[in-house]
C-alpha atoms as a PDB file:
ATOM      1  CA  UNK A   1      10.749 -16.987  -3.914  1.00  0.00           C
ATOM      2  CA  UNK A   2       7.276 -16.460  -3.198  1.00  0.00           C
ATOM      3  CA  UNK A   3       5.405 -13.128  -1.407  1.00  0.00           C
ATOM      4  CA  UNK A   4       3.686 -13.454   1.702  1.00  0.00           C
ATOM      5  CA  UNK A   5       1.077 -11.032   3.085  1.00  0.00           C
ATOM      6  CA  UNK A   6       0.083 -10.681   6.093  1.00  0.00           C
ATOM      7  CA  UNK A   7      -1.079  -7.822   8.908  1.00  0.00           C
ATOM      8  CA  UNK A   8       1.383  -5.481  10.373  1.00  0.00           C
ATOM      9  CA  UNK A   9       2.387  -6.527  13.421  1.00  0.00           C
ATOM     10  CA  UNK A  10       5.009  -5.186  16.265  1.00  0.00           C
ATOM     11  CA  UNK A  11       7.773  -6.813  14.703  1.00  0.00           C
ATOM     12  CA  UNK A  12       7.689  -5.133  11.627  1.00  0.00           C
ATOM     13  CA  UNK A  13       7.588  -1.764  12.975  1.00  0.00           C
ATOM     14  CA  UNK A  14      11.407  -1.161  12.469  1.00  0.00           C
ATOM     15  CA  UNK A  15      11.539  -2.779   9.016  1.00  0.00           C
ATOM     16  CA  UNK A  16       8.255  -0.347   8.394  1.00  0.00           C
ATOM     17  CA  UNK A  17       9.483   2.775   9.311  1.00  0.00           C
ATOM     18  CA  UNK A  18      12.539   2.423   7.306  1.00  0.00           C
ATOM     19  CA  UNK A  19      10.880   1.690   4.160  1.00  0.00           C
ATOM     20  CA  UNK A  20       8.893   4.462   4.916  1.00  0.00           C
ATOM     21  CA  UNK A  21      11.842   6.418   5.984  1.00  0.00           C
ATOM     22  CA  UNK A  22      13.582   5.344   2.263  1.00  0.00           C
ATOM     23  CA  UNK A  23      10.530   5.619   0.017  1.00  0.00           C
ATOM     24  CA  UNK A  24       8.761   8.866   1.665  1.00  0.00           C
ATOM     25  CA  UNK A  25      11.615  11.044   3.230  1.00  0.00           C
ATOM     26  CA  UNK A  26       9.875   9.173   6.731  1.00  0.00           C
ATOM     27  CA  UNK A  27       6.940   8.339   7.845  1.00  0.00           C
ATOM     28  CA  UNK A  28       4.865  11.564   8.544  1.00  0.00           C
ATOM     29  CA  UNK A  29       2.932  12.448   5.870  1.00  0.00           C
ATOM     30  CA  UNK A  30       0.533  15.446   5.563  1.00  0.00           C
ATOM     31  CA  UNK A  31      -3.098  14.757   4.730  1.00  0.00           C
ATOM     32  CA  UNK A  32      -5.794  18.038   4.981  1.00  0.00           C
ATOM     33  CA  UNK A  33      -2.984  19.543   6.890  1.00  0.00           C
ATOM     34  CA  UNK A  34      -2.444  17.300   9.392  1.00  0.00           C
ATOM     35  CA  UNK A  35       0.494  15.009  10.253  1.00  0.00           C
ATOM     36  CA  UNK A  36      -0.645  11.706  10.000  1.00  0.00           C
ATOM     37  CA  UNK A  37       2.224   8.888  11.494  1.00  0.00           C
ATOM     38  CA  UNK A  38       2.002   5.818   8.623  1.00  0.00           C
ATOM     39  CA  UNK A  39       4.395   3.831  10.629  1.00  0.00           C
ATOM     40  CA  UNK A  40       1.605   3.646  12.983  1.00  0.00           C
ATOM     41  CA  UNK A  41      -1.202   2.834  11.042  1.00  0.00           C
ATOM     42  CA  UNK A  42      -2.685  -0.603  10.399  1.00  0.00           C
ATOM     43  CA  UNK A  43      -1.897  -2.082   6.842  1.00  0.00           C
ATOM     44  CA  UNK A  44      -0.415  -5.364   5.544  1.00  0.00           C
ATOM     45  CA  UNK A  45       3.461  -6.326   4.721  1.00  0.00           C
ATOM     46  CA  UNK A  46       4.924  -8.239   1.925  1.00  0.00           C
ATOM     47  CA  UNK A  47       7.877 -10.240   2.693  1.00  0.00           C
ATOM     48  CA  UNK A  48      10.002 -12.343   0.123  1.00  0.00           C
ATOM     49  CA  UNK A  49      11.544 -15.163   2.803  1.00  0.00           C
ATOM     50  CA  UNK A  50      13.264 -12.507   5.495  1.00  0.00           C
ATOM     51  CA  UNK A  51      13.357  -9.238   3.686  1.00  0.00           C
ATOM     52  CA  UNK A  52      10.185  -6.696   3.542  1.00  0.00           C
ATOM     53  CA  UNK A  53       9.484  -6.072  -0.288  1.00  0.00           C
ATOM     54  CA  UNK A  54       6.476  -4.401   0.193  1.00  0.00           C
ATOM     55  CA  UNK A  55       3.748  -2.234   2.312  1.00  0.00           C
ATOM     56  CA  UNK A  56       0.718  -0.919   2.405  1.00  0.00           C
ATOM     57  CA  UNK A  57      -1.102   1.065   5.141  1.00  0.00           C
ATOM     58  CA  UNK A  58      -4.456   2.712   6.102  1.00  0.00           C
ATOM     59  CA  UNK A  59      -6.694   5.319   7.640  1.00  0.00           C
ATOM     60  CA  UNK A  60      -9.641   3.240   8.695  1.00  0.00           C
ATOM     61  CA  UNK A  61     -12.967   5.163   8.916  1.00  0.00           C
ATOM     62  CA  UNK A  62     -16.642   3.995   9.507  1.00  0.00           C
ATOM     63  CA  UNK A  63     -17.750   4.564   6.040  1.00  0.00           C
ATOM     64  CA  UNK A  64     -14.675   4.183   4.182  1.00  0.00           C
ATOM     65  CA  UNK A  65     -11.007   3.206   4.026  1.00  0.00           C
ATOM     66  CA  UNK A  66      -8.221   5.280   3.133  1.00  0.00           C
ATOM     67  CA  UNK A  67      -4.917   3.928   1.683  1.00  0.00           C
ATOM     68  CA  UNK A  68      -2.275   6.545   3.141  1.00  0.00           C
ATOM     69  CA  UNK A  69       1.232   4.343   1.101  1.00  0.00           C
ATOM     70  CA  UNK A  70       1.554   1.373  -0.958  1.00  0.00           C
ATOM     71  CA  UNK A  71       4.872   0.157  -2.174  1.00  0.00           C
ATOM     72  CA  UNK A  72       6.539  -2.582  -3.564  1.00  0.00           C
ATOM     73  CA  UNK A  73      10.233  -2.605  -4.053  1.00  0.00           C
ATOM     74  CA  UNK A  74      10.133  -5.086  -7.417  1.00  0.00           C
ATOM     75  CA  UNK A  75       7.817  -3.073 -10.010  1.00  0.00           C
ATOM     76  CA  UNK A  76       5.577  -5.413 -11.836  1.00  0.00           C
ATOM     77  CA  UNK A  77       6.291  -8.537  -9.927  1.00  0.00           C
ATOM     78  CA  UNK A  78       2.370  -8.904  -8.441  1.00  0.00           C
ATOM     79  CA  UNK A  79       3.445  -7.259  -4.942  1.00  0.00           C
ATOM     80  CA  UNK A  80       1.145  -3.707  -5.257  1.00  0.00           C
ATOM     81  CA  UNK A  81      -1.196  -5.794  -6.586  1.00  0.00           C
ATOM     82  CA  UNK A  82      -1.577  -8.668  -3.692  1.00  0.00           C
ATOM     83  CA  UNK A  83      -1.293  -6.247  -1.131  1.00  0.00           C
ATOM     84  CA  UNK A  84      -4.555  -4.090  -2.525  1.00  0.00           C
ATOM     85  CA  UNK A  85      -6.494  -7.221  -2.676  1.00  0.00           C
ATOM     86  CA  UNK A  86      -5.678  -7.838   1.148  1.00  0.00           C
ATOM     87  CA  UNK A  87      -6.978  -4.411   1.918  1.00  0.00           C
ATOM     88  CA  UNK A  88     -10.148  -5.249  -0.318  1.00  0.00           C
ATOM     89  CA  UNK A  89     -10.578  -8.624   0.929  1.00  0.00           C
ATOM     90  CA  UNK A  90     -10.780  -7.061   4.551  1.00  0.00           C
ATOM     91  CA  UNK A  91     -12.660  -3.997   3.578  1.00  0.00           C
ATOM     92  CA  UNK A  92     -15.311  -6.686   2.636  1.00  0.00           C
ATOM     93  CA  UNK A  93     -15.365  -8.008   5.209  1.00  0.00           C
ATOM     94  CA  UNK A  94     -15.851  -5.272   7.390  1.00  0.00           C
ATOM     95  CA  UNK A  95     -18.764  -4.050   5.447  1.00  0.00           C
ATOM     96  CA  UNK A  96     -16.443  -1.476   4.267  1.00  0.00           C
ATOM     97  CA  UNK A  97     -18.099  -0.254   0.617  1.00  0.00           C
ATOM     98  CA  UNK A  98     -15.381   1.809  -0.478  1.00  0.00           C
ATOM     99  CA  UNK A  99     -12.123   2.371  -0.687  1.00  0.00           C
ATOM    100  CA  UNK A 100      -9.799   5.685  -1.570  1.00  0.00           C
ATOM    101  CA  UNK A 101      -6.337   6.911  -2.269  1.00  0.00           C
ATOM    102  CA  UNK A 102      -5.016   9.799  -2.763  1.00  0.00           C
ATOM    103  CA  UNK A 103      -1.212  10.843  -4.793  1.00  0.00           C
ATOM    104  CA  UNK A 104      -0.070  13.290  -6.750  1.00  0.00           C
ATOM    105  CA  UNK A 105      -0.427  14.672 -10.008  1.00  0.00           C
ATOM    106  CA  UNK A 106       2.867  13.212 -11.513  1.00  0.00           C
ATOM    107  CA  UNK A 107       2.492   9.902 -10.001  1.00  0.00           C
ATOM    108  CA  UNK A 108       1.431   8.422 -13.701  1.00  0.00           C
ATOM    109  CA  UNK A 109       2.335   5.192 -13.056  1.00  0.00           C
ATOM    110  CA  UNK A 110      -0.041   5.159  -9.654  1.00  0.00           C
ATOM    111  CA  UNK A 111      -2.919   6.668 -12.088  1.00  0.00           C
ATOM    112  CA  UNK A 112      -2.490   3.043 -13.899  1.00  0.00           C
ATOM    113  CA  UNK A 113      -1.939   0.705 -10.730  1.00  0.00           C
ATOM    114  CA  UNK A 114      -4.938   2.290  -9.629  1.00  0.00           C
ATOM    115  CA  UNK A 115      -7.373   2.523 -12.459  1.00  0.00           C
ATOM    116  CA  UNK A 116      -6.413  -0.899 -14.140  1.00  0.00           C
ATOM    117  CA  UNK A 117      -7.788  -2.205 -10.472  1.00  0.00           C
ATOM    118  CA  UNK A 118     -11.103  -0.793 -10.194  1.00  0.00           C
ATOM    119  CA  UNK A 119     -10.552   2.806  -8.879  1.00  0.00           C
ATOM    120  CA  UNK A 120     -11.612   5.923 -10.727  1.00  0.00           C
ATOM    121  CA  UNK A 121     -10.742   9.333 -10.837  1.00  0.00           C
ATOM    122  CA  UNK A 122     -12.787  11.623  -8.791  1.00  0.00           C
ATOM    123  CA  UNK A 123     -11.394  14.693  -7.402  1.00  0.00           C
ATOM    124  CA  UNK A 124      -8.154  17.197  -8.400  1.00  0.00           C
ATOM    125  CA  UNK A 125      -7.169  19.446  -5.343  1.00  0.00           C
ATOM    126  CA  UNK A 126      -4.802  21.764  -7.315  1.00  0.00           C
ATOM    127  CA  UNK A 127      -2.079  23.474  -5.422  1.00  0.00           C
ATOM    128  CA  UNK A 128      -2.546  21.089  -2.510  1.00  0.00           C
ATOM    129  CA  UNK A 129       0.956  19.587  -2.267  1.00  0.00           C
ATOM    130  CA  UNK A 130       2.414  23.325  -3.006  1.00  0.00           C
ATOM    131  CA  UNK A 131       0.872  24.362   0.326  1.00  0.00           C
ATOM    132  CA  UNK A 132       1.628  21.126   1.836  1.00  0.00           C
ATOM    133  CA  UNK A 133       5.289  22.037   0.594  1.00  0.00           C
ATOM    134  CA  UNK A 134       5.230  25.177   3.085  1.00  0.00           C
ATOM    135  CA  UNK A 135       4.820  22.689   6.220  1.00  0.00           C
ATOM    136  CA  UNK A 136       6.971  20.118   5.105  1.00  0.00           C
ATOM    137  CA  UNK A 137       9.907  21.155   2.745  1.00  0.00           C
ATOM    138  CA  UNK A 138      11.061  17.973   1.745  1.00  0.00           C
ATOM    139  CA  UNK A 139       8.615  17.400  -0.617  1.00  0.00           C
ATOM    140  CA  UNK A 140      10.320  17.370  -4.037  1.00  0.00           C
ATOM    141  CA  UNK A 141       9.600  20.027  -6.813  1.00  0.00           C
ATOM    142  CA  UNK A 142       9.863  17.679  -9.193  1.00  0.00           C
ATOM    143  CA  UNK A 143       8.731  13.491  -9.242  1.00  0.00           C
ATOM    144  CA  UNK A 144       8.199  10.829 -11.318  1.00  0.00           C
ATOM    145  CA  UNK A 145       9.224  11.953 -15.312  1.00  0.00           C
ATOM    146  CA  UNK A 146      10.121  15.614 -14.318  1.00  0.00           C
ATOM    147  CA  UNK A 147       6.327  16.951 -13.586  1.00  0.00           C
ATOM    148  CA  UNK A 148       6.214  19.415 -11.410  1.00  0.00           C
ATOM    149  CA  UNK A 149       3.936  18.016  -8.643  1.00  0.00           C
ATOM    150  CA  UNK A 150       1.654  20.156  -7.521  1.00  0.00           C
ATOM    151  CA  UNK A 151      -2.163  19.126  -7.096  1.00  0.00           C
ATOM    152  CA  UNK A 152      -3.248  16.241  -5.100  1.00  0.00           C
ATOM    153  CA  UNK A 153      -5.194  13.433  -7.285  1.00  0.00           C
ATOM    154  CA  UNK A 154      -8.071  11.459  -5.393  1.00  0.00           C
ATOM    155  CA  UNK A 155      -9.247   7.924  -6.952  1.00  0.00           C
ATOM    156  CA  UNK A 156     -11.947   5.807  -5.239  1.00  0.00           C
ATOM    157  CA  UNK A 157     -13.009   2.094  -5.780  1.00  0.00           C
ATOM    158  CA  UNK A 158     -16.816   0.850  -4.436  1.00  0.00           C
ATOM    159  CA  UNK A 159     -16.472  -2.676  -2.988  1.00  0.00           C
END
């Protein structure tokens, strides 16, 4: 069955805040110490017939664009990668010139979405997610091959 993408829209907002609720212990995520609601933000959905199999949403400012989550629930099947070219295609657009992301430092497998598309490493905030542990406890200890996550990781892409 083939992916569509398309905008968030009002009618997705239940299906987005559970995949949000399922893939990032809910929607509120910490960025520079502030709660930041995702379910909220603008962003684009990928849906296989009725069923949301992917997201991706973002903190729109003048000079750049900020992608807060991006999922897809079938690894390597194209979904990540259509719903980044959305976001570029509109960034464009815009006359946005740049676009950032931010995870952390055991997310390997987001350090090669990320890099094989045009985005390059730029800053390492160590001991960013242990403080942001302090505010918001769920935050595993461990992630993605048993790294301890600690330090934030910021790429960036010019458009």
């Amino acid at each position: 069955m083939s992916v569509i993408i398309r905008r968030i829209n009002e009618e997705d907002k239940e299906a987005v805040f559970q995949l949000l609720a399922d893939r990032w212990a809910g929607p509120e995520m910490l960025l520079d110490g502030e709660i930041v609601d995702a379910s909220s933000l603008p962003g684009y959905v990928a849906y296989a017939g009725n069923e949301l199999v992917g997201l991706v949403t973002l903190i729109k400012r003048d000079s750049e664009w900020e992608i807060l989550t991006l999922d897809s629930l079938s690894r390597w099947s194209g979904t990540g990668t259509l719903l980044l070219n959305a976001v570029v295609d509109e960034a464009r657009a815009s006359g946005i010139h740049r676009l950032t992301v931010r995870t952390s430092n055991d997310n390997l497998d987001a350090f090669r979405f990320y890099q094989r598309r045009g985005f390059r490493l730029e800053r390492v905030a160590q001991g960013v997610i242990d403080l942001e542990r302090e505010k918001k406890p769920e935050i595993p200890l461990r992630g993605d091959y048993g790294i301890e996550i600690r330090d934030e990781v910021l790429f960036a892409r010019s458009l």
